[in-house]
Protein backbone atom coordinates (compact mmCIF):
# COMPACT_ATOMS: atom_id res chain seq x y z
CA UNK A 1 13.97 -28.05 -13.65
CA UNK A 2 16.62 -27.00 -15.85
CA UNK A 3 20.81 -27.15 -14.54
CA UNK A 4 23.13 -24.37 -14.37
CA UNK A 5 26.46 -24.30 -14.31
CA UNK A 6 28.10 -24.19 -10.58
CA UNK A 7 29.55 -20.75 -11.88
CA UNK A 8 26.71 -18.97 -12.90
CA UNK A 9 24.95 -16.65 -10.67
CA UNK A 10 21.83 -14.22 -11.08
CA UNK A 11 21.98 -10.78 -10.06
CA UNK A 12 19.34 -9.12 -8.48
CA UNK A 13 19.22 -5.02 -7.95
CA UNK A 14 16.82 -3.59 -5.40
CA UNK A 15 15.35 -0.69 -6.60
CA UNK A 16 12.74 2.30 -5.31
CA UNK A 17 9.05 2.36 -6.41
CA UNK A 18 9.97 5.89 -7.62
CA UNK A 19 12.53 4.22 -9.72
CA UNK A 20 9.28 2.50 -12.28
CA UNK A 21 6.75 4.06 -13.79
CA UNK A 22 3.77 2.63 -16.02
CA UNK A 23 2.87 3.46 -19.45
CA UNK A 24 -0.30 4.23 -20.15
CA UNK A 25 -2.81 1.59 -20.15
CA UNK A 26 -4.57 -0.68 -17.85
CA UNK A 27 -2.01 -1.23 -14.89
CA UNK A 28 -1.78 2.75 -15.15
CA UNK A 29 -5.14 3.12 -14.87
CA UNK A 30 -5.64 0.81 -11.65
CA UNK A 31 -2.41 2.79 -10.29
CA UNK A 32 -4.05 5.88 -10.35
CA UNK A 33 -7.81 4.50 -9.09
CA UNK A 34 -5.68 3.31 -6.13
CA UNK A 35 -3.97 6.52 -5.79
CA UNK A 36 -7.03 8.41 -5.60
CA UNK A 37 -8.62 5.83 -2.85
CA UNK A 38 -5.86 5.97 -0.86
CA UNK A 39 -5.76 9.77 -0.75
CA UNK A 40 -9.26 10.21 0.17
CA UNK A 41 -8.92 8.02 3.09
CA UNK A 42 -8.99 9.75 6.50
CA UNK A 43 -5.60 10.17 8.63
CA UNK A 44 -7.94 9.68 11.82
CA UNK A 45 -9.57 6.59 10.76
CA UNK A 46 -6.36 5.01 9.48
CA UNK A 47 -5.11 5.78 12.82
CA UNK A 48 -8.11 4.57 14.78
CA UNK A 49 -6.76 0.88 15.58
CA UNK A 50 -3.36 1.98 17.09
CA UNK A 51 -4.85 5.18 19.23
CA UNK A 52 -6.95 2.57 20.48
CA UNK A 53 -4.87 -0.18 21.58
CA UNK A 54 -2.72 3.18 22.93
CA UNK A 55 -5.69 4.13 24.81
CA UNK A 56 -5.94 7.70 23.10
CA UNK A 57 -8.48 9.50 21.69
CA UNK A 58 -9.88 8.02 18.81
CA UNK A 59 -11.77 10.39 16.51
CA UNK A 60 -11.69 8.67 13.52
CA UNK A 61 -14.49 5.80 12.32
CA UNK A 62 -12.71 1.98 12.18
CA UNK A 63 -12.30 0.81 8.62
CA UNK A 64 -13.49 -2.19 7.93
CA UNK A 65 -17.50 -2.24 9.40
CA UNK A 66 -19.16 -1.79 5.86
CA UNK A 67 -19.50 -5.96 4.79
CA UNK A 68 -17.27 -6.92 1.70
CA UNK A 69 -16.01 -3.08 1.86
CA UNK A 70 -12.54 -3.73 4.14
CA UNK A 71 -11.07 -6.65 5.32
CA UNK A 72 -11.84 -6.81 9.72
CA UNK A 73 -8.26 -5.27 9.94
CA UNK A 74 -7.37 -3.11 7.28
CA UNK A 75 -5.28 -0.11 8.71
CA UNK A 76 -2.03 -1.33 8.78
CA UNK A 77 -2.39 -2.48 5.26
CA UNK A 78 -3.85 0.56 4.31
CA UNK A 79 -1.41 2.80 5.75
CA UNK A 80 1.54 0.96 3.98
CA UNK A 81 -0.05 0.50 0.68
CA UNK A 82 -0.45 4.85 1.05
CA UNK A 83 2.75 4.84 1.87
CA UNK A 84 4.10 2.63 -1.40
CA UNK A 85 2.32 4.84 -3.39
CA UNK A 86 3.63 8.17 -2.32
CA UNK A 87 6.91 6.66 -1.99
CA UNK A 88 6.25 5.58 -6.04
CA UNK A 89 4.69 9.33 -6.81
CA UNK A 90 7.13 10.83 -4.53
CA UNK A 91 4.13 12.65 -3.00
């Protein structure tokens, strides 16, 4: 592991996921696949596993019944992975 002096310090800037953007390629390409998926995905069924546990009406199917198609659990992952990207697209 390599020694720095006691002085020296790293600076680290947070910065928005509006704030990159890709070049075209193969990382642009997955960005946008995502984008789409995430778009088609129903409000109601993203919604399903906390209207439950509310006890509200549920109208949407549950992600996450198809085998190898969702994780058991996927909404709240979902939902904030939708909500990266629109942050990122500013949609």
């Amino acid at each position: 592991m390599p020694s720095f002096p006691a002085d020296a310090r790293v600076m680290l800037e947070s910065f928005a996921y509006g704030d990159v953007s890709l070049k075209p390629g193969l990382f642009k390409e997955r960005f946008d696949l995502n984008r789409r998926y995430l778009a088609a995905l129903d409000n109601d069924s993203l919604l399903y596993p906390f209207r439950f546990e509310a006890v509200l009406p549920y109208p949407g199917a549950r992600l996450g019944i198809a085998p190898g198609f969702h994780s058991p659990t996927p909404n709240a992952l979902i939902g904030r992975a939708r909500a990266r990207v629109n942050e990122a697209t500013y949609d």
